[in-house]
PDB file of N, CA and C in Angstrom:
ATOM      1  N   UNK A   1     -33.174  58.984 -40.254  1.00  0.00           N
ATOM      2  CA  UNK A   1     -32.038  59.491 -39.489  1.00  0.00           C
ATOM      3  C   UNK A   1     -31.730  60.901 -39.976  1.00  0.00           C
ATOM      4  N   UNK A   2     -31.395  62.124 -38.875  1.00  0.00           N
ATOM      5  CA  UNK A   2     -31.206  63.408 -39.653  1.00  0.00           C
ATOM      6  C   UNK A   2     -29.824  63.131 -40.217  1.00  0.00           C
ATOM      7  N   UNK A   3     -30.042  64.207 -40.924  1.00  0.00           N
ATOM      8  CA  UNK A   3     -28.756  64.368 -42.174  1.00  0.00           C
ATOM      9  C   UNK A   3     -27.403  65.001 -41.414  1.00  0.00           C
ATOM     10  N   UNK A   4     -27.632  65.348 -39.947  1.00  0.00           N
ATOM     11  CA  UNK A   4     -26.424  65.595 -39.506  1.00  0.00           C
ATOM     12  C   UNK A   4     -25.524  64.342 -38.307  1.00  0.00           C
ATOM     13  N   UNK A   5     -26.145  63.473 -37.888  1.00  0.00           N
ATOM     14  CA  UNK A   5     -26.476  61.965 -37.597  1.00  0.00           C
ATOM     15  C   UNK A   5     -25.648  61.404 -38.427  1.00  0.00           C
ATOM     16  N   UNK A   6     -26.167  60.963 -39.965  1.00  0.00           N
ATOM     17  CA  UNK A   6     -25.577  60.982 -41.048  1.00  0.00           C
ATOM     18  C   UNK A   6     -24.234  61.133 -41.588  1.00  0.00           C
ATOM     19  N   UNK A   7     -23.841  62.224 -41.159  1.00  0.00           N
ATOM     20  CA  UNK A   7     -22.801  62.494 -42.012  1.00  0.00           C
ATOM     21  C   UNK A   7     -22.010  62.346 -40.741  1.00  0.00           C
ATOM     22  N   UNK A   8     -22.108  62.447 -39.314  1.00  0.00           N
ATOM     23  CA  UNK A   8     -21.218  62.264 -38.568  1.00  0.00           C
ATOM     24  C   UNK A   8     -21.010  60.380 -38.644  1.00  0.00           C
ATOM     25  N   UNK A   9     -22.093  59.835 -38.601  1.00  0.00           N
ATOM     26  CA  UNK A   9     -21.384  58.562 -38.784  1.00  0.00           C
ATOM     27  C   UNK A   9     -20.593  58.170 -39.818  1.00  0.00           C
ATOM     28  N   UNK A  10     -20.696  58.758 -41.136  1.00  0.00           N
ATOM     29  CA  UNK A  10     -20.046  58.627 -42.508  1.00  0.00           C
ATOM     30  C   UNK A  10     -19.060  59.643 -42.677  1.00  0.00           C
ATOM     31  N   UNK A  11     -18.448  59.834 -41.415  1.00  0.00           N
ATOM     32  CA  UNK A  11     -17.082  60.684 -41.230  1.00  0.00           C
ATOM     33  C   UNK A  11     -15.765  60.232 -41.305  1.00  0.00           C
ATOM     34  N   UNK A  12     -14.430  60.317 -41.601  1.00  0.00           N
ATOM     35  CA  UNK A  12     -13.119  59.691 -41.776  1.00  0.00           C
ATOM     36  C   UNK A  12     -13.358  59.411 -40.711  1.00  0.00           C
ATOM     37  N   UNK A  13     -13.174  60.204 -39.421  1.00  0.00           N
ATOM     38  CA  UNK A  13     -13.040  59.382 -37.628  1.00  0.00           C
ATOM     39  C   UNK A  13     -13.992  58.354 -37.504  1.00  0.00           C
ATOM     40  N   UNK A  14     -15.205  58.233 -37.808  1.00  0.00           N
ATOM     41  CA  UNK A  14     -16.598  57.198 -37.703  1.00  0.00           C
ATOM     42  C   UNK A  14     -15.510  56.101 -38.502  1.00  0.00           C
ATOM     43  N   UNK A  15     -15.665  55.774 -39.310  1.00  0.00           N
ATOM     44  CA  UNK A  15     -15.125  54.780 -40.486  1.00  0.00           C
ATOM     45  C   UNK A  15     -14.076  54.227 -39.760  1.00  0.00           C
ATOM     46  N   UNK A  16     -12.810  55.184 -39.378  1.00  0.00           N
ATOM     47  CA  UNK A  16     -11.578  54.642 -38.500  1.00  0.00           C
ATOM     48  C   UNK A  16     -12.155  54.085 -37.407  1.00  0.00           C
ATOM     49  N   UNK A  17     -13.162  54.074 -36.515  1.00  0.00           N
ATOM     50  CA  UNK A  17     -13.668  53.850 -35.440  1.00  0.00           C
ATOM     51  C   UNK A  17     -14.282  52.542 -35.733  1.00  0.00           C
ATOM     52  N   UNK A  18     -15.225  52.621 -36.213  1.00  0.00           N
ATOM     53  CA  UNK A  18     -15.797  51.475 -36.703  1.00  0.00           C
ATOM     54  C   UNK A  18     -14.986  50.219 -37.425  1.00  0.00           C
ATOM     55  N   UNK A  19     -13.513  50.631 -37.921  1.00  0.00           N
ATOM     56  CA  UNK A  19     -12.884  49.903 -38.606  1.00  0.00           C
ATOM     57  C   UNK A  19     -11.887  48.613 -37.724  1.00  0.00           C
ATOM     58  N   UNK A  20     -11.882  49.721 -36.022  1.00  0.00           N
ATOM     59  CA  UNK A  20     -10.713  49.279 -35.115  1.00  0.00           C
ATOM     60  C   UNK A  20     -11.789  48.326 -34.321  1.00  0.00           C
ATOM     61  N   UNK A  21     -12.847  49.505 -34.409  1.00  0.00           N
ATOM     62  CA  UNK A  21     -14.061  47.821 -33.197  1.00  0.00           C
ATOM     63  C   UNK A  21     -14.522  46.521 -33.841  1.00  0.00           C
ATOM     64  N   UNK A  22     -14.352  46.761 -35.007  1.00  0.00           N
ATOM     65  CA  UNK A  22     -14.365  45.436 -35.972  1.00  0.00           C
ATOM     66  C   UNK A  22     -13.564  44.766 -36.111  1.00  0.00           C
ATOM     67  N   UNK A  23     -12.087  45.236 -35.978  1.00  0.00           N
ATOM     68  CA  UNK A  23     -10.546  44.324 -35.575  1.00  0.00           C
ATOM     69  C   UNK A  23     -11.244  43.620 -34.158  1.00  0.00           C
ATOM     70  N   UNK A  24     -11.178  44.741 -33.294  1.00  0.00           N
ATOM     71  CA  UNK A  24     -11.098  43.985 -31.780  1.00  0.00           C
ATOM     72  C   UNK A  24     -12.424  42.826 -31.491  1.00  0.00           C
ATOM     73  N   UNK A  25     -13.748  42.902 -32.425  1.00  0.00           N
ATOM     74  CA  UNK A  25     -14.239  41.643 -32.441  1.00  0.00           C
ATOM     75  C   UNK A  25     -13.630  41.033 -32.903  1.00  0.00           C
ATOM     76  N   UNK A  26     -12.994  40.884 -33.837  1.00  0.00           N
ATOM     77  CA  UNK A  26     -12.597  39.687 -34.611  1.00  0.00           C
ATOM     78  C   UNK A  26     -10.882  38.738 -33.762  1.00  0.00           C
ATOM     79  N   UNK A  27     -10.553  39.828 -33.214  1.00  0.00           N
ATOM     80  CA  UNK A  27      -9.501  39.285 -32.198  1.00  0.00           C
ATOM     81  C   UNK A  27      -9.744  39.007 -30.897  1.00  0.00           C
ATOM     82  N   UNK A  28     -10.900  39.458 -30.153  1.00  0.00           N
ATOM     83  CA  UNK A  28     -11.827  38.770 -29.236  1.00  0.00           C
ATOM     84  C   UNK A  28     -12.262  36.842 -29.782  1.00  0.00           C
ATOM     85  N   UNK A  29     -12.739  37.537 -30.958  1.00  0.00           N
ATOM     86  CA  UNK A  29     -13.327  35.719 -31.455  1.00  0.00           C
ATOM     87  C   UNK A  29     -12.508  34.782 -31.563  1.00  0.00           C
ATOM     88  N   UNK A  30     -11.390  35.135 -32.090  1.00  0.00           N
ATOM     89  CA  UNK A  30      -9.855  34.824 -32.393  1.00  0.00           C
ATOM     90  C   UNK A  30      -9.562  34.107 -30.514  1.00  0.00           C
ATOM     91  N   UNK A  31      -9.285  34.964 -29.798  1.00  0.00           N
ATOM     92  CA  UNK A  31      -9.114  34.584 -28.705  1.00  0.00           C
ATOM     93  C   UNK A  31     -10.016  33.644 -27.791  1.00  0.00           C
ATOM     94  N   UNK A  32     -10.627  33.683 -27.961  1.00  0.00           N
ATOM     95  CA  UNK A  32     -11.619  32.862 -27.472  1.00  0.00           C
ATOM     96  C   UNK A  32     -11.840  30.913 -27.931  1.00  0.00           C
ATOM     97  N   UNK A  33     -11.489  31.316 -29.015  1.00  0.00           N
ATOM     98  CA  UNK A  33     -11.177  30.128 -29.951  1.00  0.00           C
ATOM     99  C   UNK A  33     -10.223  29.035 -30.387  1.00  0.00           C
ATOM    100  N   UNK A  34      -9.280  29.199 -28.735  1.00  0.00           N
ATOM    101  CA  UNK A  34      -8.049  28.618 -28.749  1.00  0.00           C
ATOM    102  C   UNK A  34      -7.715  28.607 -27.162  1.00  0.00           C
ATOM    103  N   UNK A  35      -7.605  27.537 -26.484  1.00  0.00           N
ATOM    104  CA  UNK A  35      -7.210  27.593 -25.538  1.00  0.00           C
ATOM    105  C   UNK A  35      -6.041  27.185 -25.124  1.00  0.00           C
ATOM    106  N   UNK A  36      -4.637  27.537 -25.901  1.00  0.00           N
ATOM    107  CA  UNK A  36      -3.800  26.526 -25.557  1.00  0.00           C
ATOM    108  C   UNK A  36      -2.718  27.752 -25.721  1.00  0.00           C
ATOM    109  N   UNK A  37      -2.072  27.805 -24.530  1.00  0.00           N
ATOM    110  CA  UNK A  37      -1.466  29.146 -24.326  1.00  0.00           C
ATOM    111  C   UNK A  37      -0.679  29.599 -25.110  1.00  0.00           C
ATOM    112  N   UNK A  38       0.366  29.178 -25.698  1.00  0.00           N
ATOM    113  CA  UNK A  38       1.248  29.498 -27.083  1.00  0.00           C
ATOM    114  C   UNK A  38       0.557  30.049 -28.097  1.00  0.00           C
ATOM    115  N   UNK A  39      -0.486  29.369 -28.226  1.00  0.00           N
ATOM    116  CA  UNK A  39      -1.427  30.261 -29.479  1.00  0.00           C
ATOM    117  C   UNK A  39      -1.999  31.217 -29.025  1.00  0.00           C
ATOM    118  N   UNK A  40      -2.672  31.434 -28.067  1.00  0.00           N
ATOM    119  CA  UNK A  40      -2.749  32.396 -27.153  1.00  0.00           C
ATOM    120  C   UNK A  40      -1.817  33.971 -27.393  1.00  0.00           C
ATOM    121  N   UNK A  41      -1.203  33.618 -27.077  1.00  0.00           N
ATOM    122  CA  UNK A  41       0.126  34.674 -26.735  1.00  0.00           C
ATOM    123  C   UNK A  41       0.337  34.614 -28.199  1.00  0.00           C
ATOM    124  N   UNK A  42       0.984  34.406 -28.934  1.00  0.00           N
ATOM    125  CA  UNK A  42       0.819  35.128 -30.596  1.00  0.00           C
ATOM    126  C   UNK A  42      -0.494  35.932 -31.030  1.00  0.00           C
ATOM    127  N   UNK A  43      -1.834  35.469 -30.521  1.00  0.00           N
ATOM    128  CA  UNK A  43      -2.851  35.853 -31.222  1.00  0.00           C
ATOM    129  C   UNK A  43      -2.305  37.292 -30.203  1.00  0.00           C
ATOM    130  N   UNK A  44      -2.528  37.229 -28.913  1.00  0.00           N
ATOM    131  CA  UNK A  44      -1.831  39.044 -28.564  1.00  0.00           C
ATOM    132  C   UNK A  44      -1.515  39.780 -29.254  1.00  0.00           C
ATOM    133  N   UNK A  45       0.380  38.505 -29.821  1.00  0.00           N
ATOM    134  CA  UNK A  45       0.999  39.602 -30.675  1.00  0.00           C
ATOM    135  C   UNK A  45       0.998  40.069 -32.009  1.00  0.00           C
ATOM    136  N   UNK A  46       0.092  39.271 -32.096  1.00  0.00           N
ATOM    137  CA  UNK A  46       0.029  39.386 -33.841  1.00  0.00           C
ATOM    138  C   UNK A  46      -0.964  40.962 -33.813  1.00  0.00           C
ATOM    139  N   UNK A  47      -2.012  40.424 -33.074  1.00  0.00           N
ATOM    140  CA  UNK A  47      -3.057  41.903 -32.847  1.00  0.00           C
ATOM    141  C   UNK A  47      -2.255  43.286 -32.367  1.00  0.00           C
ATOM    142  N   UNK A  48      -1.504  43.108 -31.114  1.00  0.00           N
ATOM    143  CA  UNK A  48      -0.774  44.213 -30.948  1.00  0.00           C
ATOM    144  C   UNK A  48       0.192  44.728 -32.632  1.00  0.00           C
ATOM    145  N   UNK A  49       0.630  44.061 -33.094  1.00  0.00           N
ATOM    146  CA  UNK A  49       1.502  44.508 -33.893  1.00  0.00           C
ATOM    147  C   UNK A  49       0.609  45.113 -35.130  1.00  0.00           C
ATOM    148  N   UNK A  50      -0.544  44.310 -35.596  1.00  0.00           N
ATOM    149  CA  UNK A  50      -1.397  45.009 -36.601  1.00  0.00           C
ATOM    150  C   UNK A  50      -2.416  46.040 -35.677  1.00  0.00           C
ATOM    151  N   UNK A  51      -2.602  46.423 -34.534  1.00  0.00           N
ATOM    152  CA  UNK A  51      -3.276  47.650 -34.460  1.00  0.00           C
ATOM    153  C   UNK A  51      -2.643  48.787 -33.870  1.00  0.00           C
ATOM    154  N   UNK A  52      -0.817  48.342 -34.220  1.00  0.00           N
ATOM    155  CA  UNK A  52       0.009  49.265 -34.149  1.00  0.00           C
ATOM    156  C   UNK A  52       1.182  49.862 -35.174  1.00  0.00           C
ATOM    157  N   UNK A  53       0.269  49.050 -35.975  1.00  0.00           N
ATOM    158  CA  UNK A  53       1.192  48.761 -37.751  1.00  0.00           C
ATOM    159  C   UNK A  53       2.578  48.838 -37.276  1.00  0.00           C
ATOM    160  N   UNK A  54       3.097  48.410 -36.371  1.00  0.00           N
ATOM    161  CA  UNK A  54       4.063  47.698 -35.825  1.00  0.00           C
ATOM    162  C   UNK A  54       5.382  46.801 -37.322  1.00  0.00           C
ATOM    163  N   UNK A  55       6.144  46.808 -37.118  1.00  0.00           N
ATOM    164  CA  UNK A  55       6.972  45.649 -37.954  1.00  0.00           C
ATOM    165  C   UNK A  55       7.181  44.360 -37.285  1.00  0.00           C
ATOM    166  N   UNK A  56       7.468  44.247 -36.011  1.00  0.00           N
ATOM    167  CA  UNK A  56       6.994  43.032 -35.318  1.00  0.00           C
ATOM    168  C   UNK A  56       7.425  43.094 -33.799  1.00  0.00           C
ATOM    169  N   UNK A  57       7.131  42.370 -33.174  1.00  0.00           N
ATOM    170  CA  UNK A  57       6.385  42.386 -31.628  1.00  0.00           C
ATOM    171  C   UNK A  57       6.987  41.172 -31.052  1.00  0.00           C
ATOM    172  N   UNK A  58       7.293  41.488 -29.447  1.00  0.00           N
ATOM    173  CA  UNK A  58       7.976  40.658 -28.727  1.00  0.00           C
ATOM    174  C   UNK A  58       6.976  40.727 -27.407  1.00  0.00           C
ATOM    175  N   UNK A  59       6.821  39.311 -26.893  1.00  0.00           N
ATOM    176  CA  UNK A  59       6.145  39.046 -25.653  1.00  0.00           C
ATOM    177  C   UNK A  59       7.053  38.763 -24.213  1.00  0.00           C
ATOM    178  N   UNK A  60       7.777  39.191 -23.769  1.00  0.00           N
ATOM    179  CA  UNK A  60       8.943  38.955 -22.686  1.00  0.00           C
ATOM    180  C   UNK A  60       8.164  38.917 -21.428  1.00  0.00           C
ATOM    181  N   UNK A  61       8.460  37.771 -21.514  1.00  0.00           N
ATOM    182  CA  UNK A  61       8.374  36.955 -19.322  1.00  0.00           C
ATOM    183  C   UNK A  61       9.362  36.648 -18.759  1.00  0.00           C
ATOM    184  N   UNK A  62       8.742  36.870 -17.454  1.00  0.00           N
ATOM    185  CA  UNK A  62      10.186  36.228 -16.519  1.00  0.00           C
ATOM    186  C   UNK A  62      10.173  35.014 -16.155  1.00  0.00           C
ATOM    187  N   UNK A  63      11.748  34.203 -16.472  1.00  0.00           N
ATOM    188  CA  UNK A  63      11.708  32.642 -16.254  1.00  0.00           C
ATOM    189  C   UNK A  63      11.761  32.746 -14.430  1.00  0.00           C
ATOM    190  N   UNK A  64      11.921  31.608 -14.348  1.00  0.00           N
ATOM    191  CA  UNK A  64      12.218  30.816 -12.879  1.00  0.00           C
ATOM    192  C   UNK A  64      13.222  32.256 -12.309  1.00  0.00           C
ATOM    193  N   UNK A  65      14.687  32.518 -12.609  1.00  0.00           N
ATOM    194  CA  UNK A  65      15.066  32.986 -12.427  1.00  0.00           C
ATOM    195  C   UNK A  65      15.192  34.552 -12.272  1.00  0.00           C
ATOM    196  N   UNK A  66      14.174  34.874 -12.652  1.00  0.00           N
ATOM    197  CA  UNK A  66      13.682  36.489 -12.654  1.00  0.00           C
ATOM    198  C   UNK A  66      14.256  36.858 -14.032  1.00  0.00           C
ATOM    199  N   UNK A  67      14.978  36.100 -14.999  1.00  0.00           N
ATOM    200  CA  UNK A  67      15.673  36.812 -15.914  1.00  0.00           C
ATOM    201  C   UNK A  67      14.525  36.915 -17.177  1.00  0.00           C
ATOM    202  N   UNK A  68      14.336  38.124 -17.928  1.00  0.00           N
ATOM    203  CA  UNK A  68      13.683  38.445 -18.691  1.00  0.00           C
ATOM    204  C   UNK A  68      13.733  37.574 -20.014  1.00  0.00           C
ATOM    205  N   UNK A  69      12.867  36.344 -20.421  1.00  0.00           N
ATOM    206  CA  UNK A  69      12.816  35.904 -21.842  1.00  0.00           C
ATOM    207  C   UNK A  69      11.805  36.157 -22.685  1.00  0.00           C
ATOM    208  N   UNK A  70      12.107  35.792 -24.141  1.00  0.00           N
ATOM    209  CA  UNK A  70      11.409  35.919 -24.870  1.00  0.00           C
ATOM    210  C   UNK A  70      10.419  35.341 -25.119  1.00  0.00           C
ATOM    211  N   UNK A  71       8.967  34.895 -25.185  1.00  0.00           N
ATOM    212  CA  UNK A  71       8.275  33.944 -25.450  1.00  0.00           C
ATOM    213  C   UNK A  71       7.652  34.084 -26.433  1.00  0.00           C
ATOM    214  N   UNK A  72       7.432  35.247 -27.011  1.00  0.00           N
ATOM    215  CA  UNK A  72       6.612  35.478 -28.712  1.00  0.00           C
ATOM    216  C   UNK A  72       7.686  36.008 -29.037  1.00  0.00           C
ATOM    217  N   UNK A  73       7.782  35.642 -30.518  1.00  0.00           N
ATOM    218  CA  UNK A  73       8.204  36.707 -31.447  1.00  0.00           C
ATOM    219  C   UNK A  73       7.939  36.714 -32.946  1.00  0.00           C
ATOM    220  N   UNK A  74       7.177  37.610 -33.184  1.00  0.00           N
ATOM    221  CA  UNK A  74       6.714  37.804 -34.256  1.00  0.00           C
ATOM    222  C   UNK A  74       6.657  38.725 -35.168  1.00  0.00           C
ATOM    223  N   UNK A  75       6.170  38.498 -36.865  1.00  0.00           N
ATOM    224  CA  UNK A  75       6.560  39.643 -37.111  1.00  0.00           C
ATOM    225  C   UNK A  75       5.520  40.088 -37.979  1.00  0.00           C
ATOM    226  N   UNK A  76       5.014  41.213 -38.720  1.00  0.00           N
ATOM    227  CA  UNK A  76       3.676  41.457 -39.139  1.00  0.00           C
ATOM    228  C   UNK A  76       2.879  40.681 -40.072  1.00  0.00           C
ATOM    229  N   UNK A  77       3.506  39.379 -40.740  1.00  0.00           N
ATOM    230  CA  UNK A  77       3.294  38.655 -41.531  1.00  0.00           C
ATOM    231  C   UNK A  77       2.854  37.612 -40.794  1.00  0.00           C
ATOM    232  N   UNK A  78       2.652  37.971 -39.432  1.00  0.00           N
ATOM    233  CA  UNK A  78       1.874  36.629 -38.594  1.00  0.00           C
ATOM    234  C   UNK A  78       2.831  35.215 -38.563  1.00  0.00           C
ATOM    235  N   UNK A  79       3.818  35.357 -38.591  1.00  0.00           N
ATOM    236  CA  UNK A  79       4.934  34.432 -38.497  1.00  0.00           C
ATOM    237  C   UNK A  79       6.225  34.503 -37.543  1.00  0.00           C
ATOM    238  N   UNK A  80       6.507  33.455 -36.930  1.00  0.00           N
ATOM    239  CA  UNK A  80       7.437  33.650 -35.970  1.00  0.00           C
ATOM    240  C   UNK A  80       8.702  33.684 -36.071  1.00  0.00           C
ATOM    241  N   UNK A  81       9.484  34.534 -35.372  1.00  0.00           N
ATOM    242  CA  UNK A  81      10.696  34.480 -35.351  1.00  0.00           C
ATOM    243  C   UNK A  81      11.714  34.019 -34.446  1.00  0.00           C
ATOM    244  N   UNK A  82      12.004  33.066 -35.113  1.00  0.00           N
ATOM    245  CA  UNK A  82      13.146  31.571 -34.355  1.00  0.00           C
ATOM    246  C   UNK A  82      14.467  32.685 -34.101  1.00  0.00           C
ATOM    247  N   UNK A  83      14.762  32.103 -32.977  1.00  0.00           N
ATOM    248  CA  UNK A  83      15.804  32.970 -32.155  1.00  0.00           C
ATOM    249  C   UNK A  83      16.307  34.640 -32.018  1.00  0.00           C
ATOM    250  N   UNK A  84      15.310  35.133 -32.054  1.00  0.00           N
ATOM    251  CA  UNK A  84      15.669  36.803 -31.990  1.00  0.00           C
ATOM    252  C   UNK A  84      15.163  37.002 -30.987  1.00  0.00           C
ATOM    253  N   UNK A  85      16.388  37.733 -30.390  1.00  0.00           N
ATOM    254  CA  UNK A  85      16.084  38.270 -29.413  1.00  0.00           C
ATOM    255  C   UNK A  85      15.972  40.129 -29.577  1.00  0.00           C
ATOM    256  N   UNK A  86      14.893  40.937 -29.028  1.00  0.00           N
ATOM    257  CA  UNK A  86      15.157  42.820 -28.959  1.00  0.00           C
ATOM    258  C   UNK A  86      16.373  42.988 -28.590  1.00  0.00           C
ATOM    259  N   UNK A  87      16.878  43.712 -29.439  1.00  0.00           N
ATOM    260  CA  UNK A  87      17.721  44.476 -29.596  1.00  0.00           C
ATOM    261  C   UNK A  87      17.732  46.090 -28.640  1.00  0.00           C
ATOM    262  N   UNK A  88      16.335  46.263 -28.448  1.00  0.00           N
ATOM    263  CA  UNK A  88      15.954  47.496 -28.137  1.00  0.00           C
ATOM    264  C   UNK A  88      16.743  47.711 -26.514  1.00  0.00           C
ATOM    265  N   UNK A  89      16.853  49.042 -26.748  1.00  0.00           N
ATOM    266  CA  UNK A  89      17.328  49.535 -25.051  1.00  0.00           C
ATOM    267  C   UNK A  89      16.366  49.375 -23.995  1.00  0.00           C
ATOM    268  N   UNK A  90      15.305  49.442 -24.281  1.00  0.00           N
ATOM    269  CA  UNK A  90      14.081  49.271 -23.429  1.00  0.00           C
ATOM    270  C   UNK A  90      14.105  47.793 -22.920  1.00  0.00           C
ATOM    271  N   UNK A  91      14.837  46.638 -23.798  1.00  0.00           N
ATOM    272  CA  UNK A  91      14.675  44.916 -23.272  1.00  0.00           C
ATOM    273  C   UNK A  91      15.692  45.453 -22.276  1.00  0.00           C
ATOM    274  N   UNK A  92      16.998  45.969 -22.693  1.00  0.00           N
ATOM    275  CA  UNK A  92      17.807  45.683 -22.021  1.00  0.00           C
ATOM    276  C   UNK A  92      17.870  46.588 -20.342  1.00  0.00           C
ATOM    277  N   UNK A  93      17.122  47.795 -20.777  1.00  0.00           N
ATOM    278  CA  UNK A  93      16.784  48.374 -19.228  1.00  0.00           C
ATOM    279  C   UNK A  93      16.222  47.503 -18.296  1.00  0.00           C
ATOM    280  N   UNK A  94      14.761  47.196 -19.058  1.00  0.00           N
ATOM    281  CA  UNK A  94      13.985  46.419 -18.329  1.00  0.00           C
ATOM    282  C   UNK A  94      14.391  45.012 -17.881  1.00  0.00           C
ATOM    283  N   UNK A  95      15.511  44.356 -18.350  1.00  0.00           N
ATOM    284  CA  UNK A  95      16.317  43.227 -17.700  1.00  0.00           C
ATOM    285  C   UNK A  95      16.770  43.708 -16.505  1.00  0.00           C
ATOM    286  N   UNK A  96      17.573  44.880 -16.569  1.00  0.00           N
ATOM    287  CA  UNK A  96      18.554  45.227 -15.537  1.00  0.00           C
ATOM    288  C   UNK A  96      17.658  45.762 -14.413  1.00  0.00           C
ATOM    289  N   UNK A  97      16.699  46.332 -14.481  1.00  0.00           N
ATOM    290  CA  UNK A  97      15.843  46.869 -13.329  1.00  0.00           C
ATOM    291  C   UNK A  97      14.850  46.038 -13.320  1.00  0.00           C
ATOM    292  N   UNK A  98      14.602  45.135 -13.325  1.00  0.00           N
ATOM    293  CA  UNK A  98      13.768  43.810 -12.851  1.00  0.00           C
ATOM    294  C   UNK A  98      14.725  42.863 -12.367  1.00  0.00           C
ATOM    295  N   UNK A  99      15.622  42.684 -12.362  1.00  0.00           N
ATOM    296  CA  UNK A  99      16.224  41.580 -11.322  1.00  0.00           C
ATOM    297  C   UNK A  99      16.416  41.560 -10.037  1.00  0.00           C
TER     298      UNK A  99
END
């Protein structure tokens, strides 16, 4: 292999690159490996939140009623969080202009 080949693959960006397509197999395999929708939807958020070094991550659907709920919530420790709801202005826009 030439030596300029080389050093572009053994570059900080190569390494970061190679580091994120090696997450997304492993959260492809992850996904694939569970068919049962709740687990499902965490494995999302758990991935969204670690390939956004995130502190933790919310999955919001709309019930029956059009009203915006929570259905993941998690936090970077891959563990869920029992009754929190976002706080963020963005839940609460997106409630009000989706109904």
């Amino acid at each position: 292999m030439p030596a300029t080949a080389r050093a572009r693959r053994d570059s900080p960006f190569a390494r970061v690159l190679e580091s994120r397509l090696r997450r997304l197999l492993r959260i492809n395999k992850r996904l694939n490996s569970d068919l049962r929708l709740s687990r499902v939807l965490e494995t999302i958020i758990d991935t969204v939140i670690e390939l956004t070094d995130a502190e933790r991550g919310f999955l919001l659907l709309k019930d029956s009623d059009g009203e915006l709920v929570v259905k993941v919530a998690r936090n970077m420790d891959q563990t869920t969080l029992d009754g929190t709801a976002p706080r963020c202005p963005l839940y609460r826009q997106a409630g009000r202009r989706q109904r």
